[in-house]
C-alpha atoms as a PDB file:
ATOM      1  CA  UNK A   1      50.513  40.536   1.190  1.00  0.00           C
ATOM      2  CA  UNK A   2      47.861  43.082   0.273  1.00  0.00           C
ATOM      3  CA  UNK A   3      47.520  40.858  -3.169  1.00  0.00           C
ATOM      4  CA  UNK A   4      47.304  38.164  -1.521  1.00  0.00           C
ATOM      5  CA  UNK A   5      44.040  39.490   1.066  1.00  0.00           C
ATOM      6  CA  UNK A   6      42.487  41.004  -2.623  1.00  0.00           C
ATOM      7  CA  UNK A   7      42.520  37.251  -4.036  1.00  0.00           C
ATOM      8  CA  UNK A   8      41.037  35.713  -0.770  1.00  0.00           C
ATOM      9  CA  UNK A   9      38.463  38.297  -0.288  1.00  0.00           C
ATOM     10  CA  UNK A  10      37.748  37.647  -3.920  1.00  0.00           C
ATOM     11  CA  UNK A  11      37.317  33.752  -3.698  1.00  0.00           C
ATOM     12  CA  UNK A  12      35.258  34.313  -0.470  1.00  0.00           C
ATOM     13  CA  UNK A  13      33.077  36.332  -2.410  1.00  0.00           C
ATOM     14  CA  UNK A  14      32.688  34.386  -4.958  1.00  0.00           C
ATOM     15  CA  UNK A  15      32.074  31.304  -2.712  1.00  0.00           C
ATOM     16  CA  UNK A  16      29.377  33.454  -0.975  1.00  0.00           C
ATOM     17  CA  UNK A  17      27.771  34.621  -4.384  1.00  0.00           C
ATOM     18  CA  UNK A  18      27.708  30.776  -5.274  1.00  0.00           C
ATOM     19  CA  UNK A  19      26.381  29.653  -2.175  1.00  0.00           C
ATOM     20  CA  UNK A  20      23.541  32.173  -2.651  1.00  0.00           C
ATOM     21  CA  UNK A  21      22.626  31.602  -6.076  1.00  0.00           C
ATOM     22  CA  UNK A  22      22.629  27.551  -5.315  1.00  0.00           C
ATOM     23  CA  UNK A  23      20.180  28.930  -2.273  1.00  0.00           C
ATOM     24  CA  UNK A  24      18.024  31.291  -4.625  1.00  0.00           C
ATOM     25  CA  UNK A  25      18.003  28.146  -7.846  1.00  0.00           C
ATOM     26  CA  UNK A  26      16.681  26.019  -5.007  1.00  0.00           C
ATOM     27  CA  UNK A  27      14.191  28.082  -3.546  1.00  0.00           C
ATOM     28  CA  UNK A  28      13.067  28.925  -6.832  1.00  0.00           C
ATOM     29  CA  UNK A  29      12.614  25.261  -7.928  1.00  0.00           C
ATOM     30  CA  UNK A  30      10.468  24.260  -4.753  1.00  0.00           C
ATOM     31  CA  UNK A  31       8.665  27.138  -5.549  1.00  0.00           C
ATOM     32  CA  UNK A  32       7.505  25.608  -8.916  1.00  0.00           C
ATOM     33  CA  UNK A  33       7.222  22.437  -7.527  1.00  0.00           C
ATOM     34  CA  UNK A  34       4.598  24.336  -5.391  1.00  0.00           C
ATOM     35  CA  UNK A  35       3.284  25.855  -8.128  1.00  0.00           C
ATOM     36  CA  UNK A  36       2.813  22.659 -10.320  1.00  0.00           C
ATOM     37  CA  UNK A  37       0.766  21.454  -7.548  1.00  0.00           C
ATOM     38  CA  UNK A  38      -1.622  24.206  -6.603  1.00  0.00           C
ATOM     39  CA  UNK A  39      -2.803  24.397  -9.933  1.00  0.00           C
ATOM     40  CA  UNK A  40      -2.921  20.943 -10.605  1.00  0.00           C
ATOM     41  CA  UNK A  41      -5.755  20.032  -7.825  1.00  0.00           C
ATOM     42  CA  UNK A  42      -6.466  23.619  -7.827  1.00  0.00           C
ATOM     43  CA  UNK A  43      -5.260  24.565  -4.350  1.00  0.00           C
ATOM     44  CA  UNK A  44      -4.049  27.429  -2.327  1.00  0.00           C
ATOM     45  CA  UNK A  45      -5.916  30.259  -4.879  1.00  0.00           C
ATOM     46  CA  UNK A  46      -4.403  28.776  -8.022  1.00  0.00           C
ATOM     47  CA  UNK A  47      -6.956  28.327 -10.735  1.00  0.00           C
ATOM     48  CA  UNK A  48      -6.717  24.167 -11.359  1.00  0.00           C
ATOM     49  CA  UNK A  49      -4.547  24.367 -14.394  1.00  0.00           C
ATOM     50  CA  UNK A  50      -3.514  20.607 -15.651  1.00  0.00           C
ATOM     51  CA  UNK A  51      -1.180  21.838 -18.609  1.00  0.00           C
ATOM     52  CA  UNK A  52       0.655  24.244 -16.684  1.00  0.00           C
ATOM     53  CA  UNK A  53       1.647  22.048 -13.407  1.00  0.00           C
ATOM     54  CA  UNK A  54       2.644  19.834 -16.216  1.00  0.00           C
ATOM     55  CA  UNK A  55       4.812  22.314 -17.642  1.00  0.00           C
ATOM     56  CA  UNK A  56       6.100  23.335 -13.811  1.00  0.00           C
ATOM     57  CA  UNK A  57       6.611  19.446 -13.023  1.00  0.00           C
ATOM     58  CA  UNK A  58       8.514  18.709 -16.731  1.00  0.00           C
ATOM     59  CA  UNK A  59      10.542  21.688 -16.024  1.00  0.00           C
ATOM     60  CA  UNK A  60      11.854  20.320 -12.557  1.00  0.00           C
ATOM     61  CA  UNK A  61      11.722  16.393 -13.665  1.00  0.00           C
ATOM     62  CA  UNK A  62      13.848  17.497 -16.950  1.00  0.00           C
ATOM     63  CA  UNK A  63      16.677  18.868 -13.500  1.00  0.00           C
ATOM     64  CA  UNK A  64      16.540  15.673 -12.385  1.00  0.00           C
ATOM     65  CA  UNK A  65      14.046  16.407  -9.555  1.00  0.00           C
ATOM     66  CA  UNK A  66      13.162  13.038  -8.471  1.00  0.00           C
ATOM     67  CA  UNK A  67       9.929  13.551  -6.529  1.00  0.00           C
ATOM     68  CA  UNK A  68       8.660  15.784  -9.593  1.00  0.00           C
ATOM     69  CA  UNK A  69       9.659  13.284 -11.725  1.00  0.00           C
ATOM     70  CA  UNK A  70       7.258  10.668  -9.530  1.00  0.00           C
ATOM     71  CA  UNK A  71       4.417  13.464  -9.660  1.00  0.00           C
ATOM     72  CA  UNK A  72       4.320  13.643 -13.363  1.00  0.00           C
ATOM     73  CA  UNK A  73       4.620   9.463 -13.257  1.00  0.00           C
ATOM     74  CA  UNK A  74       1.384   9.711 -11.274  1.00  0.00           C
ATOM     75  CA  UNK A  75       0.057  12.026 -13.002  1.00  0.00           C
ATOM     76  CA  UNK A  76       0.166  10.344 -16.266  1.00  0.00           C
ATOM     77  CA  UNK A  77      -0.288   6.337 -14.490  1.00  0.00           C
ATOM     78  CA  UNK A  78      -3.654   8.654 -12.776  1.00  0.00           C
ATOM     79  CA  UNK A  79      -4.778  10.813 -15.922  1.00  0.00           C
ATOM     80  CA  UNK A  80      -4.731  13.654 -13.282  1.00  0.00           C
ATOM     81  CA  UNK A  81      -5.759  16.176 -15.444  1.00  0.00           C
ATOM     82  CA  UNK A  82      -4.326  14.667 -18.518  1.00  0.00           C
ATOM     83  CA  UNK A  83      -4.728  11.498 -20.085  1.00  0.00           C
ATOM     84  CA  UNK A  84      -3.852   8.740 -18.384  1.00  0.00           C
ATOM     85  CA  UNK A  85      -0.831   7.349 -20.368  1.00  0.00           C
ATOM     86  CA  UNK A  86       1.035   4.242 -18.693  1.00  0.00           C
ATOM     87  CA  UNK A  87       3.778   4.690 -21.062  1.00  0.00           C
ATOM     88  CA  UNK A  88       4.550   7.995 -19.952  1.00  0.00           C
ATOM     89  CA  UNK A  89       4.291   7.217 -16.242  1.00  0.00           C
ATOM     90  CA  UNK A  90       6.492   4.176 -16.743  1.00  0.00           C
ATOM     91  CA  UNK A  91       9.080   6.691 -18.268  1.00  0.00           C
ATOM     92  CA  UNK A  92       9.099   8.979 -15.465  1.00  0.00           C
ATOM     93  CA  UNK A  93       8.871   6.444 -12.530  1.00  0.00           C
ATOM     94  CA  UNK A  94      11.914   5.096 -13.693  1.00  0.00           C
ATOM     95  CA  UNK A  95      13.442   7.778 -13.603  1.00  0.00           C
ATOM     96  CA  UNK A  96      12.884   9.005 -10.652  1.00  0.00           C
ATOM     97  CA  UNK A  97      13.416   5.048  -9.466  1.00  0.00           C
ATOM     98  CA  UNK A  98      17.149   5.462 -11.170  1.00  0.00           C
ATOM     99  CA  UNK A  99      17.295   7.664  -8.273  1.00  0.00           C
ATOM    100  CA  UNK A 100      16.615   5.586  -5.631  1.00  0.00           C
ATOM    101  CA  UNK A 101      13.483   7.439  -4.760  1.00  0.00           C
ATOM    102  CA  UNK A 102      11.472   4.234  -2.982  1.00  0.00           C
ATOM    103  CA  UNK A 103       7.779   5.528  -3.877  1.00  0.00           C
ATOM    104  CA  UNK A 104       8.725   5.082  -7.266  1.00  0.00           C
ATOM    105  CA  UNK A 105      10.425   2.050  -7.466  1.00  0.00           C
ATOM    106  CA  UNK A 106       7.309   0.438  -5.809  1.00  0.00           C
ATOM    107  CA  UNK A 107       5.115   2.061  -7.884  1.00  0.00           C
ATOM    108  CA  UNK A 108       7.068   0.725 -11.258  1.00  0.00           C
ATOM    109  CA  UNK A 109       7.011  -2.561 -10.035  1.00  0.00           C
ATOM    110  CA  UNK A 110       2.877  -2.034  -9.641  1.00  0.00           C
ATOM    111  CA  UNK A 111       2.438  -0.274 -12.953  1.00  0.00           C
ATOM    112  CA  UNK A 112       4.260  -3.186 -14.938  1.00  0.00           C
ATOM    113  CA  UNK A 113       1.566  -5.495 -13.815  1.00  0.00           C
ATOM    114  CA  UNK A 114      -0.950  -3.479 -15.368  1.00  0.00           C
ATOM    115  CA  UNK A 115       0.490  -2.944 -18.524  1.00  0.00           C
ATOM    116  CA  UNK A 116      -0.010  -5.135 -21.695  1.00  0.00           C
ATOM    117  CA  UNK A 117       2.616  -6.734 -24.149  1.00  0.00           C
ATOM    118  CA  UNK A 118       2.409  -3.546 -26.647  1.00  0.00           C
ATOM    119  CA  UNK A 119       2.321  -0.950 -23.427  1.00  0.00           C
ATOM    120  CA  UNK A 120       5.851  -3.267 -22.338  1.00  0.00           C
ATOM    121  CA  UNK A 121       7.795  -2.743 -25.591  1.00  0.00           C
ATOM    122  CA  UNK A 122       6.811   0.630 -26.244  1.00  0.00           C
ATOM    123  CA  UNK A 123       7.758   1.194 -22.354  1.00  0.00           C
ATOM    124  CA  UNK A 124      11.652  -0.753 -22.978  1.00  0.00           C
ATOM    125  CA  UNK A 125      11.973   1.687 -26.181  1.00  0.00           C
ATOM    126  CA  UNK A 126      11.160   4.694 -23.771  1.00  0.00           C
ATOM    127  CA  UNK A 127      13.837   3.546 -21.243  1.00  0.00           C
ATOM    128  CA  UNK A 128      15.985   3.134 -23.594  1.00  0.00           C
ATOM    129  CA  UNK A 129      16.092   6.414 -25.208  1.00  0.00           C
ATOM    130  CA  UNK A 130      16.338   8.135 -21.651  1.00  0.00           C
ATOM    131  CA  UNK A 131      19.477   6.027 -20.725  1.00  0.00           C
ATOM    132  CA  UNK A 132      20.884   7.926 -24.056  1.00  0.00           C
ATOM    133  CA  UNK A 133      20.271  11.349 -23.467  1.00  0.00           C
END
């Protein structure tokens, strides 16, 4: 019996300990999120820092952070603090839009209008290579 306690005090814990670190990874990835923004426009004390909310936003789009993923799109469809690139933002609005994540299917569909025939192909190759990794 007294085995039996051990192993489901054990599993508890562990359950707990998981359930906290899930907690603490999340809390630590809206955190950069937060980050990425304040020093991309600059806000909240942050120093405007274009490279580095880049760096934040990659880091959470690369997760699979959909909304991130949409922020770097914009950033790149915007050139908010980087050069605009429409190739870029095409890569990242889809994938957030693989997601489901509405903003960014919309915005796809409005950012294909404005691209030209090279801007197209060189977009297809991107999606492409994503669907691979």
């Amino acid at each position: 019996m007294t085995k039996v306690m051990i192993a489901l005090a054990m599993l508890m814990c562990g359950v707990v300990t998981l359930g906290m670190t899930q907690q603490a990874v999340a809390s630590d990835s809206v955190e950069l999120y937060e980050r990425g923004l304040d020093q991309l426009y600059g806000s909240n004390g942050a120093e405007q820092n274009p490279q580095e909310a880049v760096r934040c936003l990659t880091e959470l789009a690369e997760r699979g952070w959909a909304i991130a993923q949409f922020k770097l799109g914009e950033i790149y469809h915007q050139g908010i603090g980087v050069a605009g690139d429409r190739v870029e933002a095409f890569k990242w609005y889809s994938q957030a839009a693989r997601q489901h994540y509405l903003p960014a299917e919309e915005r796809l569909a409005e950012l294909r209008k404005e691209m030209d025939s090279r801007e197209r192909r060189d977009a297809a190759r991107v999606a492409v290579l994503d669907t691979r990794i």
